[in-house]
Each structure stands twice: as structure tokens, then as C-alpha cells.
N, C-alpha and C. Protein backbone atom coordinates (compact mmCIF):
# COMPACT_ATOMS: atom_id res chain seq x y z
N UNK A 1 0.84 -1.17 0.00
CA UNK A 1 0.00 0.00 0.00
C UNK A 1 0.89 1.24 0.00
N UNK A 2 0.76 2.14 -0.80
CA UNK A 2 1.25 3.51 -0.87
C UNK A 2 1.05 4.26 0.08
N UNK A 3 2.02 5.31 0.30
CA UNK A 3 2.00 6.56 1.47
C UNK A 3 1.31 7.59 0.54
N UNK A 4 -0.04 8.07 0.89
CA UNK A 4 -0.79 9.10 0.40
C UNK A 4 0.22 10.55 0.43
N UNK A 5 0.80 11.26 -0.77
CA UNK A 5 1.71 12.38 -0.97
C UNK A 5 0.90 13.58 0.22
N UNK A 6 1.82 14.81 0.10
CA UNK A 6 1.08 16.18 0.91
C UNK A 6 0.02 16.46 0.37
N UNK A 7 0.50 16.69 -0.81
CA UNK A 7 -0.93 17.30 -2.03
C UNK A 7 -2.18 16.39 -1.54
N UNK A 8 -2.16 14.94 -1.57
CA UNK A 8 -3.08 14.22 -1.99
C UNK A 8 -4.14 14.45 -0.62
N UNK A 9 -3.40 14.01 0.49
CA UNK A 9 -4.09 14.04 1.56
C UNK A 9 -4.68 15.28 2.17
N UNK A 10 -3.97 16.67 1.86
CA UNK A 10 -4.75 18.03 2.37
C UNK A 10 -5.92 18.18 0.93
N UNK A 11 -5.89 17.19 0.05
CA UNK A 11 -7.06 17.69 -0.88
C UNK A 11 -8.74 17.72 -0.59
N UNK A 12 -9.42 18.77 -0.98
CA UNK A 12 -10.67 18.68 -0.04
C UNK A 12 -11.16 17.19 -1.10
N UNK A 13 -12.01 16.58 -0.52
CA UNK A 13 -12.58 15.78 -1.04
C UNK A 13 -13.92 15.49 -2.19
N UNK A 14 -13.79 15.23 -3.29
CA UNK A 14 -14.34 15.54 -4.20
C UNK A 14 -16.21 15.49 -3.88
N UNK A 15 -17.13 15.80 -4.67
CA UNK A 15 -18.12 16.40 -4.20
C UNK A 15 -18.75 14.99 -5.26
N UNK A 16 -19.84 14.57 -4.82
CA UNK A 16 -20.79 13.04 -5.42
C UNK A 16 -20.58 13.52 -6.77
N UNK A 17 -21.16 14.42 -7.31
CA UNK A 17 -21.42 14.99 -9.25
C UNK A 17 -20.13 14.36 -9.58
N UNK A 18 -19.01 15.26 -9.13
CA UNK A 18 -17.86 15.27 -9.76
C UNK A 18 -16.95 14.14 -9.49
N UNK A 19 -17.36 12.62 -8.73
CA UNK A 19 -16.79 11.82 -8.35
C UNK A 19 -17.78 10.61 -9.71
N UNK A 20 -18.88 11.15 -9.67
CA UNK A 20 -19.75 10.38 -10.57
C UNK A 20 -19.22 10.93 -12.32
N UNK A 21 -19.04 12.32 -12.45
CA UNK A 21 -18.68 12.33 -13.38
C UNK A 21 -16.88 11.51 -14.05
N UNK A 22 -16.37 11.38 -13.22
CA UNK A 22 -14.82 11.46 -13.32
C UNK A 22 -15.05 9.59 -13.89
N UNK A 23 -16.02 9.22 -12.95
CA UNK A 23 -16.48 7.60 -13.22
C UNK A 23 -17.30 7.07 -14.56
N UNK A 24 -17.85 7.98 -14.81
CA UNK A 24 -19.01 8.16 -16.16
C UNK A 24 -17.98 8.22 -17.40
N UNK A 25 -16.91 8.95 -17.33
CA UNK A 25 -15.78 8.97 -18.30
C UNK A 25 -14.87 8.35 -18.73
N UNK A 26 -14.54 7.48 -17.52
CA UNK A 26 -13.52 6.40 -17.04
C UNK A 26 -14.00 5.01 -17.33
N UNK A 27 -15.67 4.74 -17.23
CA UNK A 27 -16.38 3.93 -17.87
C UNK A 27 -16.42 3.57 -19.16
N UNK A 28 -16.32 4.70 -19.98
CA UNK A 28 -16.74 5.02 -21.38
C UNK A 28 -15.50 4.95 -21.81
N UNK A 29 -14.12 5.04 -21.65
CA UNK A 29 -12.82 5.42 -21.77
C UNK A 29 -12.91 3.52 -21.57
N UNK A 30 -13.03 2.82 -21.23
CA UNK A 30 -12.67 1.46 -20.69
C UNK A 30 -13.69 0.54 -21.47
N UNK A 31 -14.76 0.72 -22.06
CA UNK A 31 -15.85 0.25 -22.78
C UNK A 31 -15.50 0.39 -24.13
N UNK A 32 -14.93 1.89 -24.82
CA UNK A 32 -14.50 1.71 -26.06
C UNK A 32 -13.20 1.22 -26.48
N UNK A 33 -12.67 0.63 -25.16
CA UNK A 33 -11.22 -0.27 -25.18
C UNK A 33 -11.49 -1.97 -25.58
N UNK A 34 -13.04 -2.46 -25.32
CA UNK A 34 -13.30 -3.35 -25.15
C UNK A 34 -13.81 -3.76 -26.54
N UNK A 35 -14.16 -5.04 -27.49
CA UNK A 35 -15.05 -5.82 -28.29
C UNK A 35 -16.27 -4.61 -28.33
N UNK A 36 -16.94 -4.42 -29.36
CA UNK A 36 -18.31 -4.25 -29.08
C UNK A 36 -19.24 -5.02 -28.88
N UNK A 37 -18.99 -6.44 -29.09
CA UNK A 37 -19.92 -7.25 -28.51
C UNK A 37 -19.86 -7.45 -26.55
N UNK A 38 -18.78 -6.62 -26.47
CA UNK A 38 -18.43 -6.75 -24.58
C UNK A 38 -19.07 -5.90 -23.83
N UNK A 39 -19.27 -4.82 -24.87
CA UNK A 39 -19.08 -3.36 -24.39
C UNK A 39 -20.48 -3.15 -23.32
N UNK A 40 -21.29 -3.96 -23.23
CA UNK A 40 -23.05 -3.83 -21.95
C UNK A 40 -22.31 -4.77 -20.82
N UNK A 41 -21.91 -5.74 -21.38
CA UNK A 41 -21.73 -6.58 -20.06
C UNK A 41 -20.38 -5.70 -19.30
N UNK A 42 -19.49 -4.95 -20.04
CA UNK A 42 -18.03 -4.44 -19.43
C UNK A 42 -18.71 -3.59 -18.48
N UNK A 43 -19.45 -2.76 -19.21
CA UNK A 43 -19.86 -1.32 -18.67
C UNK A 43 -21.49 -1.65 -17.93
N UNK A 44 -21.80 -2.63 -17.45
CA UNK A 44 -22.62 -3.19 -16.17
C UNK A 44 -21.87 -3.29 -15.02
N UNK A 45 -20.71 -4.12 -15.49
CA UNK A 45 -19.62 -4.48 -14.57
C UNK A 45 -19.05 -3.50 -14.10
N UNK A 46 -18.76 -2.46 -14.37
CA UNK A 46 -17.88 -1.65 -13.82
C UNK A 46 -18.56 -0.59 -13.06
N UNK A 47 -19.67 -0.38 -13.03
CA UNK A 47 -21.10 0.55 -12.96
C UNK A 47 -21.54 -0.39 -11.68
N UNK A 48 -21.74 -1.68 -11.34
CA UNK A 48 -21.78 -2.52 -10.34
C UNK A 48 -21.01 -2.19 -9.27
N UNK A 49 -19.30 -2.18 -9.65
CA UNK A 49 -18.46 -2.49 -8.37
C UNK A 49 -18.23 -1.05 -7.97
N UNK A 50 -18.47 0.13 -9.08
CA UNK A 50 -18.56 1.21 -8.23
C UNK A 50 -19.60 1.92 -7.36
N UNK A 51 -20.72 1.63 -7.91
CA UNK A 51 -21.92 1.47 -6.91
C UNK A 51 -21.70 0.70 -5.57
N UNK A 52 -21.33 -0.69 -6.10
CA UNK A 52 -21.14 -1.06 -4.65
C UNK A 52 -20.51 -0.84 -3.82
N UNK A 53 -19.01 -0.43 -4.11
CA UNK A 53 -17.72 0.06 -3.50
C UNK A 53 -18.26 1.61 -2.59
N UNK A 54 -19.19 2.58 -3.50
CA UNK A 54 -19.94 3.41 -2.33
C UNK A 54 -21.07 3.40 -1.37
N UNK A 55 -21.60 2.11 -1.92
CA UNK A 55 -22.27 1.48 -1.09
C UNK A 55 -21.83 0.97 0.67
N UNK A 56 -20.34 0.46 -0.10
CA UNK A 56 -19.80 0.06 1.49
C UNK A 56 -19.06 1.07 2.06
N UNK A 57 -18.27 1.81 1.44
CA UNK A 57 -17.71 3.43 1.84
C UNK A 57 -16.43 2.77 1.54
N UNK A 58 -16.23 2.38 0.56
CA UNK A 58 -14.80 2.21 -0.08
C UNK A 58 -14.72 3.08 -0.90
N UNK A 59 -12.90 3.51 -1.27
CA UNK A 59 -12.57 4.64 -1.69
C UNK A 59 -12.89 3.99 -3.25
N UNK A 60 -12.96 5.10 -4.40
CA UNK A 60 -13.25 4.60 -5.37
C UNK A 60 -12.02 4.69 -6.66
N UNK A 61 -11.45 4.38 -7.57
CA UNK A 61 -10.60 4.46 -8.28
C UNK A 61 -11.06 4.25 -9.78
N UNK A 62 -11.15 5.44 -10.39
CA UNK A 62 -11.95 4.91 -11.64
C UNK A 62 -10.81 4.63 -12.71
């Protein structure tokens, strides 16, 4: 596990929109990497574990 830098840790913490948007992009960025026959089941999948991951209050990494 990494030591969180100065920058990283005094950063205010991002706001739901802009944590959803950064994920909405990162989705779509990772879906047109994929088959197009992949591309519903990829982008279910990834739309799943980040939902769930704030579901449990895990940090999120898009």
C-alpha cells in the first residue's frame, strides 16, 4: 500500500457529481477499449463495483 503524498491528503474531497462524473468517463474510456460485442456486459460491470464500493464506503478508483 502507498504513502498518500502532501498534495493528496490536504485535498478537499471531491463532491458526489464530480466523483460520478470522473467515473461516467472512465467507464466510457474502458468500454471503447473493449469488443463491441463486450461493451453492456463491461460497462454493467464496472457501474456494479462502483456502486457497490460506495455502497460500502470504499474509496473509489476509476
Amino acid at each position: 500500500m502507498s504513502i498518500p503524498s502532501p498534495q493528496t491528503a490536504m485535498a478537499a474531497p471531491l463532491s458526489f457529481e464530480s466523483r460520478l462524473a470522473r467515473v461516467r468517463a472512465e467507464v466510457e474510456s474502458r468500454v471503447s477499449a473493449c469488443p463491441a460485442a463486450d461493451g453492456n456486459a463491461t460497462r454493467a460491470r464496472l457501474w456494479v463495483r462502483w456502486i457497490t464500493r460506495q455502497l460500502q464506503g470504499k474509496a473509489v478508483q476509476p
